[in-house]
PDB file of N, CA and C in Angstrom:
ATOM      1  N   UNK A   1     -23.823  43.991  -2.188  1.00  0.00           N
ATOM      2  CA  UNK A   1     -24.682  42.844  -2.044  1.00  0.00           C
ATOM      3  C   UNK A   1     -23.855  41.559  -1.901  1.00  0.00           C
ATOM      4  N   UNK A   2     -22.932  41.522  -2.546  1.00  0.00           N
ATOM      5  CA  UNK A   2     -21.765  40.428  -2.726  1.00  0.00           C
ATOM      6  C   UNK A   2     -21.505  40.276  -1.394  1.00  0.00           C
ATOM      7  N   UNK A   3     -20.302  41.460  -0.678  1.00  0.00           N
ATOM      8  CA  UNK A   3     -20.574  41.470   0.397  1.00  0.00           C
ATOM      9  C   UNK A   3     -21.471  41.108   1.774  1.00  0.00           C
ATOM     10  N   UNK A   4     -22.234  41.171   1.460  1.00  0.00           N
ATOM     11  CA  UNK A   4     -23.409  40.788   2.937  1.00  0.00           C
ATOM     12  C   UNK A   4     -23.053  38.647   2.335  1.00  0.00           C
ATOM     13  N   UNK A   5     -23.519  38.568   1.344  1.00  0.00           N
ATOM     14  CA  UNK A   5     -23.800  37.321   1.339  1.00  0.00           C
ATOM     15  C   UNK A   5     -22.853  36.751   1.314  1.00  0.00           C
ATOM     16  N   UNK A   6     -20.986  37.224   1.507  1.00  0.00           N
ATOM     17  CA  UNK A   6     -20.078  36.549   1.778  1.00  0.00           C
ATOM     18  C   UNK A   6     -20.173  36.758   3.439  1.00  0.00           C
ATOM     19  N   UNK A   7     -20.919  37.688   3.609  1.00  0.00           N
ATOM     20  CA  UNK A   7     -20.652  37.625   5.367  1.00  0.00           C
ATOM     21  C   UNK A   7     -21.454  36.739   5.952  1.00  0.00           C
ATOM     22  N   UNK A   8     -22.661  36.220   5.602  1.00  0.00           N
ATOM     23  CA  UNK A   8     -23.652  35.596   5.728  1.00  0.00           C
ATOM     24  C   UNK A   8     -23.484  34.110   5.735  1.00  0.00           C
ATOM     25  N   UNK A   9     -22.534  33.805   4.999  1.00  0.00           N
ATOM     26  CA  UNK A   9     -22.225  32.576   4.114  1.00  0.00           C
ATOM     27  C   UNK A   9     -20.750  31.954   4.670  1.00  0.00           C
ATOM     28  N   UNK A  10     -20.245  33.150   4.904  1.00  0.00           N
ATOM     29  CA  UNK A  10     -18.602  32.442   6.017  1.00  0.00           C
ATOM     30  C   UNK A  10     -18.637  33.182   7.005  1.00  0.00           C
ATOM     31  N   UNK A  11     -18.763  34.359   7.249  1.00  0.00           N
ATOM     32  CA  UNK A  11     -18.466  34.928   8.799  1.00  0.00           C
ATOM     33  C   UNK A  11     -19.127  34.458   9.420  1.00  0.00           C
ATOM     34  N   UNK A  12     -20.473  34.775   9.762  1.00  0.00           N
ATOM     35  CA  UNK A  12     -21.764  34.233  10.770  1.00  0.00           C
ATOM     36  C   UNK A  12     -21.840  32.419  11.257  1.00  0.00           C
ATOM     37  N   UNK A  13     -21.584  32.143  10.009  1.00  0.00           N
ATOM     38  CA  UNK A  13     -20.960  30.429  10.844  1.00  0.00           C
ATOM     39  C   UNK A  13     -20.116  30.007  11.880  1.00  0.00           C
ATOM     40  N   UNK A  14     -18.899  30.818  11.377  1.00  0.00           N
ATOM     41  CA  UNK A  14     -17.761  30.943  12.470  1.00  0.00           C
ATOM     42  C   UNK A  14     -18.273  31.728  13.719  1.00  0.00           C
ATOM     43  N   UNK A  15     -18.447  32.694  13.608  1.00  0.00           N
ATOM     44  CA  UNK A  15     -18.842  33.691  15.252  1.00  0.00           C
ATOM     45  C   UNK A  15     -19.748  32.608  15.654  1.00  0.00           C
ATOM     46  N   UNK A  16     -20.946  31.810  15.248  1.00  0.00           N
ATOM     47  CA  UNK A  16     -21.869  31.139  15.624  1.00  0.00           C
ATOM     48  C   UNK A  16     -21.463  30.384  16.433  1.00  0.00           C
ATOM     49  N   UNK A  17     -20.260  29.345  15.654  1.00  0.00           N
ATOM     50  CA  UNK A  17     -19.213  28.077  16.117  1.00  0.00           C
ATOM     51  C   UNK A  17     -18.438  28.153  17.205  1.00  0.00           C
ATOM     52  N   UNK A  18     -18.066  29.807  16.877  1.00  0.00           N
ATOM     53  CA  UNK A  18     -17.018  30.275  18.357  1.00  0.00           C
ATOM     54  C   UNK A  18     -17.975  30.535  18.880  1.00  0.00           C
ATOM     55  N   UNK A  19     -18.853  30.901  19.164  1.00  0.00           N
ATOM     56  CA  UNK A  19     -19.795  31.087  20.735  1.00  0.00           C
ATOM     57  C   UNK A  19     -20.034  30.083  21.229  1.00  0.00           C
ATOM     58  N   UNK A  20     -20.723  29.110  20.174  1.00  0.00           N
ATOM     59  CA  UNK A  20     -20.798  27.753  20.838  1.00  0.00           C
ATOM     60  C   UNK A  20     -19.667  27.236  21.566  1.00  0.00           C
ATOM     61  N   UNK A  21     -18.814  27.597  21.401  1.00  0.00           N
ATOM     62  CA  UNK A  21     -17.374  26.616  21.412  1.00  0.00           C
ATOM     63  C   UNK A  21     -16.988  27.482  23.275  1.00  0.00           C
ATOM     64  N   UNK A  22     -17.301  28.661  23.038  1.00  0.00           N
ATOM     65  CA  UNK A  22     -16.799  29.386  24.390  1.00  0.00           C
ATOM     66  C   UNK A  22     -18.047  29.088  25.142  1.00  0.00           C
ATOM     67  N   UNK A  23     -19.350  28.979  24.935  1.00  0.00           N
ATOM     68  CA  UNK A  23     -20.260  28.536  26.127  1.00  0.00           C
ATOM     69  C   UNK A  23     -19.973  27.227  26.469  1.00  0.00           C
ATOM     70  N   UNK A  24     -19.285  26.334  25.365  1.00  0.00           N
ATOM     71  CA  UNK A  24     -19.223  24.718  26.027  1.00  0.00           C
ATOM     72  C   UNK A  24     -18.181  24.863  26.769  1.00  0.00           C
ATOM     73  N   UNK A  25     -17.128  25.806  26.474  1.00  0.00           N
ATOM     74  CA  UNK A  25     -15.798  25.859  28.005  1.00  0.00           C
ATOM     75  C   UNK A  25     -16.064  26.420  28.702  1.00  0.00           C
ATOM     76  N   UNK A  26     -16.863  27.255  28.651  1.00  0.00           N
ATOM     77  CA  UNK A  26     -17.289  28.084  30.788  1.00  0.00           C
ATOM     78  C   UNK A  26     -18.277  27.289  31.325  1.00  0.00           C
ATOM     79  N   UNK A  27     -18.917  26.495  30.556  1.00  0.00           N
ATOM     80  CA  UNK A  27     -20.256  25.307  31.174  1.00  0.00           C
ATOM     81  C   UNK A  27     -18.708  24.012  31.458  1.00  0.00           C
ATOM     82  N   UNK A  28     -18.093  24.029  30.901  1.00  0.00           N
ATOM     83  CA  UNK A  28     -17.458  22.810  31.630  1.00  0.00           C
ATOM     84  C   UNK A  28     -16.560  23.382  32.793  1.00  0.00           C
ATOM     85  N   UNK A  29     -15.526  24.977  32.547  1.00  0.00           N
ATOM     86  CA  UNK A  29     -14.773  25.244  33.666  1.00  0.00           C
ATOM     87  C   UNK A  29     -15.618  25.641  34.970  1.00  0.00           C
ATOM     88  N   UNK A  30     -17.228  25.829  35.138  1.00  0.00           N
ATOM     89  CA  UNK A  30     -17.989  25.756  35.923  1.00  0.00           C
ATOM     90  C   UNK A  30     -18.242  24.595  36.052  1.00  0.00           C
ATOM     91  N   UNK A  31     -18.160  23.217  35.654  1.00  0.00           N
ATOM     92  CA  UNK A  31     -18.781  21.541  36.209  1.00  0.00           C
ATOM     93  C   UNK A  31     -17.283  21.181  37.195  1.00  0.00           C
ATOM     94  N   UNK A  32     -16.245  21.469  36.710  1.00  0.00           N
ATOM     95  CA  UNK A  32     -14.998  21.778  36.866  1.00  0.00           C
ATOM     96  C   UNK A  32     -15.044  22.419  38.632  1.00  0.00           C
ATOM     97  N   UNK A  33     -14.987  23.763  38.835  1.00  0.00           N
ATOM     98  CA  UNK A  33     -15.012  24.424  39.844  1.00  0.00           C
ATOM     99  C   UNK A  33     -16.116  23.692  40.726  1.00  0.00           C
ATOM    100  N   UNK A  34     -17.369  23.225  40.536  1.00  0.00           N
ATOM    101  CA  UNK A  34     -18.275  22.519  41.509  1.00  0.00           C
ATOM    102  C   UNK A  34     -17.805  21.269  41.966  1.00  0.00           C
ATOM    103  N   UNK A  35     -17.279  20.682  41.236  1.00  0.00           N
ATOM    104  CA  UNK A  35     -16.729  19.350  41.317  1.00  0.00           C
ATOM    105  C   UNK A  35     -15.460  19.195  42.340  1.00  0.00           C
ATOM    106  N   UNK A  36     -14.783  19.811  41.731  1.00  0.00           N
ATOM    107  CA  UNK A  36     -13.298  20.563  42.874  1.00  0.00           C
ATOM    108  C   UNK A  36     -13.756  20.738  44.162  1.00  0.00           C
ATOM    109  N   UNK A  37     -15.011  21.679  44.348  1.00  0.00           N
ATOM    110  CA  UNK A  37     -15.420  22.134  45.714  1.00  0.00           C
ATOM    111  C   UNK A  37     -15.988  21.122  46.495  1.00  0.00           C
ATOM    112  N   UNK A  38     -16.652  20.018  45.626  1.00  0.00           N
ATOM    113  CA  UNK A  38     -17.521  19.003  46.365  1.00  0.00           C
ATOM    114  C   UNK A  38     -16.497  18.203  46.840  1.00  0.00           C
ATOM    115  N   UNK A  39     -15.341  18.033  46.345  1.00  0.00           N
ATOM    116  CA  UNK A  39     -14.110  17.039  46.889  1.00  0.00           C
ATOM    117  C   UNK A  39     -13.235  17.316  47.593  1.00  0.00           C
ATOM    118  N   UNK A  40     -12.858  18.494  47.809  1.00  0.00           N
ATOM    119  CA  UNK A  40     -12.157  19.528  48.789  1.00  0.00           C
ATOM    120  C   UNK A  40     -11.745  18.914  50.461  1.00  0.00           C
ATOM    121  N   UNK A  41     -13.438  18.675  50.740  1.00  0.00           N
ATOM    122  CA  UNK A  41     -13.398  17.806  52.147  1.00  0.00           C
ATOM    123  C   UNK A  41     -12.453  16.237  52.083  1.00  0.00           C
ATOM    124  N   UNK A  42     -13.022  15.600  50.991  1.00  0.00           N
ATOM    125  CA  UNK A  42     -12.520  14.066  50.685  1.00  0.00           C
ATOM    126  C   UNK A  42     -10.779  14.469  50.291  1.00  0.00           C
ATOM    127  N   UNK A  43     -10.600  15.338  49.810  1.00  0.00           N
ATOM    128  CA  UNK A  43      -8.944  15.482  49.516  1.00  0.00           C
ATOM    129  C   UNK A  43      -8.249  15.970  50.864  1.00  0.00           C
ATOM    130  N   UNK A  44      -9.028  16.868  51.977  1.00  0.00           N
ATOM    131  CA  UNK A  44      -8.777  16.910  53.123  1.00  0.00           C
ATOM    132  C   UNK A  44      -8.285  16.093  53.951  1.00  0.00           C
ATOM    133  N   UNK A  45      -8.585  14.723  53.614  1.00  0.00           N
ATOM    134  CA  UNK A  45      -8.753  13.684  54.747  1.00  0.00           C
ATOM    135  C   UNK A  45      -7.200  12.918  53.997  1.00  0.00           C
ATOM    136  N   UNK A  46      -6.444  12.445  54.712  1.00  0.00           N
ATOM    137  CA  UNK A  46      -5.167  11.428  54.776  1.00  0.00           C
ATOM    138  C   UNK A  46      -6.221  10.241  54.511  1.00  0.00           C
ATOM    139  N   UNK A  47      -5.221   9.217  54.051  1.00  0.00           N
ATOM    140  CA  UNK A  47      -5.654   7.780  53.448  1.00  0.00           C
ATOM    141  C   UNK A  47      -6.036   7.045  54.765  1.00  0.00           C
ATOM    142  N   UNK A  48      -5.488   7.360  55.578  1.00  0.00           N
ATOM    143  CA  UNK A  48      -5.467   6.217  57.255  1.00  0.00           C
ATOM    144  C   UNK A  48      -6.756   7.269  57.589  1.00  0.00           C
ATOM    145  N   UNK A  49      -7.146   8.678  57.537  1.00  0.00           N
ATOM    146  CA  UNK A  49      -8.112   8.911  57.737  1.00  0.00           C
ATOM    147  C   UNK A  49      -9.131   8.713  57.510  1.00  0.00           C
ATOM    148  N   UNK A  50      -9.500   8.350  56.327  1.00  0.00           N
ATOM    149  CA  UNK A  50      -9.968   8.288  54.765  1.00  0.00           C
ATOM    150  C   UNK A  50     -10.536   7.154  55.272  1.00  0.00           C
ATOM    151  N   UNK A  51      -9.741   5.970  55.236  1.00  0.00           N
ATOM    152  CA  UNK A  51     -10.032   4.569  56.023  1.00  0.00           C
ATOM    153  C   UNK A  51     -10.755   4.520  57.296  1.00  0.00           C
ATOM    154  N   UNK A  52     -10.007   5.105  58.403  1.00  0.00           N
ATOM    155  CA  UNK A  52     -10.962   4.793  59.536  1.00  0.00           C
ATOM    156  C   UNK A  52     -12.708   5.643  59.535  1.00  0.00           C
ATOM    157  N   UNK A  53     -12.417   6.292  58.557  1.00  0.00           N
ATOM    158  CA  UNK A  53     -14.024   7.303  58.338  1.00  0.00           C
ATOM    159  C   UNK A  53     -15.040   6.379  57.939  1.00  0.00           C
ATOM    160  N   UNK A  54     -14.247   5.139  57.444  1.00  0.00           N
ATOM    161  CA  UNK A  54     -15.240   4.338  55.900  1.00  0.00           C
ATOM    162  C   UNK A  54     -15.294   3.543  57.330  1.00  0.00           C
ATOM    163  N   UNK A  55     -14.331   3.080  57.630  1.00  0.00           N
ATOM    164  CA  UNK A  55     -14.373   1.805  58.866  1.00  0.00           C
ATOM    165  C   UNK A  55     -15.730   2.219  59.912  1.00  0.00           C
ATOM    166  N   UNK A  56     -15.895   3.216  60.445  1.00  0.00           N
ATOM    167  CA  UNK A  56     -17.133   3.668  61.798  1.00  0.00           C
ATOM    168  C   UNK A  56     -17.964   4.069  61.017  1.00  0.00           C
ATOM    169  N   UNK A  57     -18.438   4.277  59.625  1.00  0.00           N
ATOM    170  CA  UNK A  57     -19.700   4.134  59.452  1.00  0.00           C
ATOM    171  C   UNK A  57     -20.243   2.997  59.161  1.00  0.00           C
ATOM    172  N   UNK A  58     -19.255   1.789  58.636  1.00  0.00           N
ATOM    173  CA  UNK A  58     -19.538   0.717  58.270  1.00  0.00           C
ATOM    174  C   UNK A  58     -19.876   0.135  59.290  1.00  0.00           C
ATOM    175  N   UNK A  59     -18.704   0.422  60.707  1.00  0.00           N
ATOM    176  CA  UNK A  59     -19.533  -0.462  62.129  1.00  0.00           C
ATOM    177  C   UNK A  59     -20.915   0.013  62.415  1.00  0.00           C
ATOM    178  N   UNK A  60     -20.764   1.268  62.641  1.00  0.00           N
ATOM    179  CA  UNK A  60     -22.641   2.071  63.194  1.00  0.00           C
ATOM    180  C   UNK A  60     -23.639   1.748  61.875  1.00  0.00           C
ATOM    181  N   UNK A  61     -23.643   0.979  60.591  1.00  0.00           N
ATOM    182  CA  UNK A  61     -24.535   0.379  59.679  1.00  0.00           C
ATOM    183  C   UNK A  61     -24.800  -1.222  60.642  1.00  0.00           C
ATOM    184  N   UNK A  62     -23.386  -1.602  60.478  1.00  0.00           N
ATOM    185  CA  UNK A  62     -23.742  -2.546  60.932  1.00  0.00           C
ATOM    186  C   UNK A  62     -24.293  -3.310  62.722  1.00  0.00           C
ATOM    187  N   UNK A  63     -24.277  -2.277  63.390  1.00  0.00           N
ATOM    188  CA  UNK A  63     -24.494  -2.080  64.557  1.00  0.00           C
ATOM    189  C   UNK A  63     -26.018  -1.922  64.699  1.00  0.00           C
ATOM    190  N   UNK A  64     -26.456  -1.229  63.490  1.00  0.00           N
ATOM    191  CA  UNK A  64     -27.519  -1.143  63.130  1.00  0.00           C
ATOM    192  C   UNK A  64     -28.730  -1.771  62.930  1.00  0.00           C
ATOM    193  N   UNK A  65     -27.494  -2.502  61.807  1.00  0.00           N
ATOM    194  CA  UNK A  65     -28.682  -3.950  61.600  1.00  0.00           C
ATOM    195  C   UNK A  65     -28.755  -4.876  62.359  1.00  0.00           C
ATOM    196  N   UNK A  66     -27.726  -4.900  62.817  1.00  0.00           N
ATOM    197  CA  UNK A  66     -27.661  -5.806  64.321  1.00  0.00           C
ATOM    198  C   UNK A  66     -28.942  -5.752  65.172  1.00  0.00           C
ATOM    199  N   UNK A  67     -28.843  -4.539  65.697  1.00  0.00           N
ATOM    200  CA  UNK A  67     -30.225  -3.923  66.697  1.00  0.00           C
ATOM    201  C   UNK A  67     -31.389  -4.129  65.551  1.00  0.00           C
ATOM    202  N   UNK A  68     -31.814  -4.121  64.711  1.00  0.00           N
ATOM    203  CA  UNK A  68     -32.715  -4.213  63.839  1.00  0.00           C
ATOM    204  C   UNK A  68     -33.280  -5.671  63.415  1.00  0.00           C
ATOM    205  N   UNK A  69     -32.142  -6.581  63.643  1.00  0.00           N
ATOM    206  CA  UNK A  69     -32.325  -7.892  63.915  1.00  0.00           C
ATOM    207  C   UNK A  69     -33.017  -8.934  65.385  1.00  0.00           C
ATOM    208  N   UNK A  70     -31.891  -7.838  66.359  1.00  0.00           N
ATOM    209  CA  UNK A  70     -32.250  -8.572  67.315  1.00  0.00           C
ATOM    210  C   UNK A  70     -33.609  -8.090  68.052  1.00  0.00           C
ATOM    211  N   UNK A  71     -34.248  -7.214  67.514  1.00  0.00           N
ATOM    212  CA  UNK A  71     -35.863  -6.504  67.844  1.00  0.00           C
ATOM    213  C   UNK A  71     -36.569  -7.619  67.258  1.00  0.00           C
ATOM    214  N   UNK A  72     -36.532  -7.632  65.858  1.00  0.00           N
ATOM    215  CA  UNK A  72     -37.487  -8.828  64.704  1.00  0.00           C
ATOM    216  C   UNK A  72     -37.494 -10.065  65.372  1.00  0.00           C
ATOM    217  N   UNK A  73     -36.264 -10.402  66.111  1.00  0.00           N
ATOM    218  CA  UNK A  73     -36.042 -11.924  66.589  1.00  0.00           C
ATOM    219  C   UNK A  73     -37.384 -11.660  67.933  1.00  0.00           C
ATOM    220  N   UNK A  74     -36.933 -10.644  68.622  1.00  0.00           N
ATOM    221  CA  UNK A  74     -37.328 -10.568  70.149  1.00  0.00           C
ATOM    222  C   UNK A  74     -39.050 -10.374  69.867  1.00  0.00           C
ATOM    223  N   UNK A  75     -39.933  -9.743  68.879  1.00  0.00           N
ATOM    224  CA  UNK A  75     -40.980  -9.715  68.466  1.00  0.00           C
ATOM    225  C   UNK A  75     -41.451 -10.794  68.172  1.00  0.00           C
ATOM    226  N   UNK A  76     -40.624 -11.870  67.260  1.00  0.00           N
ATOM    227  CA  UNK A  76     -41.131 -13.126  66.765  1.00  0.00           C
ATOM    228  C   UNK A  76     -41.345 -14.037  67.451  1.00  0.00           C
ATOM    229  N   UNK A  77     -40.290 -13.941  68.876  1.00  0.00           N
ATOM    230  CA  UNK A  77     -40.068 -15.013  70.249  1.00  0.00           C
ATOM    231  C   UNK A  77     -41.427 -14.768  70.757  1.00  0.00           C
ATOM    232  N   UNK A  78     -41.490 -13.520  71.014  1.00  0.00           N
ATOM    233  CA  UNK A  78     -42.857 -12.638  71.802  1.00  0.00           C
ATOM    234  C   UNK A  78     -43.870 -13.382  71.218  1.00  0.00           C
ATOM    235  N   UNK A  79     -44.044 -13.383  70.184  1.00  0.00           N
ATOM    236  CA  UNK A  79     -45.842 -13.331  69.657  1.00  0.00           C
ATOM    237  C   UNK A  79     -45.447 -15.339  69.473  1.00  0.00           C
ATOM    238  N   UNK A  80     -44.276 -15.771  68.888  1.00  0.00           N
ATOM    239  CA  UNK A  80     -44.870 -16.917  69.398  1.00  0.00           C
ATOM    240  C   UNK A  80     -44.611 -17.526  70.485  1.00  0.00           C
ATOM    241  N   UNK A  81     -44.619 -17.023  72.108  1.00  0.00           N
ATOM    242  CA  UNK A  81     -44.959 -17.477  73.157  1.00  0.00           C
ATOM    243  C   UNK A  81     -46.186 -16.897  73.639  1.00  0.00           C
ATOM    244  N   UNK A  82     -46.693 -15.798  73.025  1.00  0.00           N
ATOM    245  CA  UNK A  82     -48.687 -15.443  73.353  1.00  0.00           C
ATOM    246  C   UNK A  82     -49.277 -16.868  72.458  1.00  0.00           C
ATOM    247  N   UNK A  83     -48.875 -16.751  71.269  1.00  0.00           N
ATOM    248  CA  UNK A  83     -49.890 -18.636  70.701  1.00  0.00           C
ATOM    249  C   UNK A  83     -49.913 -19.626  71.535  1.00  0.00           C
ATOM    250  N   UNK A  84     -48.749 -19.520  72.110  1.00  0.00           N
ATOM    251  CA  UNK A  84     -48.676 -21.063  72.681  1.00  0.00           C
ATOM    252  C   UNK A  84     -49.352 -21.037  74.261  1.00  0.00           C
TER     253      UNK A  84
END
């Protein structure tokens, strides 16, 4: 009887603690491995690459709004030369 309730009382805590302890390292060496894979492409790319990638989406945004501007202007010219 002694027995069980020393196992009860110190073993079972520990095995408890170590499981916990080994599911929190394969849940992180799996956040780990996804993370790695999602960056794979971005570690692919050279710095001058890296750069001109950031550079042509930033022009085709802003190319963008450009055309998105000069419609709003060309609509606003429009409707106020039907008032007048």
């Amino acid at each position: 009887m002694i027995l069980l309730r020393d196992f009860a009382l110190y073993v079972l805590p520990v095995l408890i603690a170590l499981g916990g302890w080994l599911h929190a390292f394969s849940l992180r060496k799996q956040a780990r491995r996804s993370c790695a894979h999602s960056s794979r492409a971005q570690i692919a790319l050279t710095p001058r690459r890296a750069m001109e990638r950031t550079l042509t989406v930033r022009r085709n945004k802003m190319a963008h709004n450009l055309d998105e501007l000069n419609s709003s202007v060309a609509t606003r010219d429009s409707e106020t030369s039907a008032l007048q």
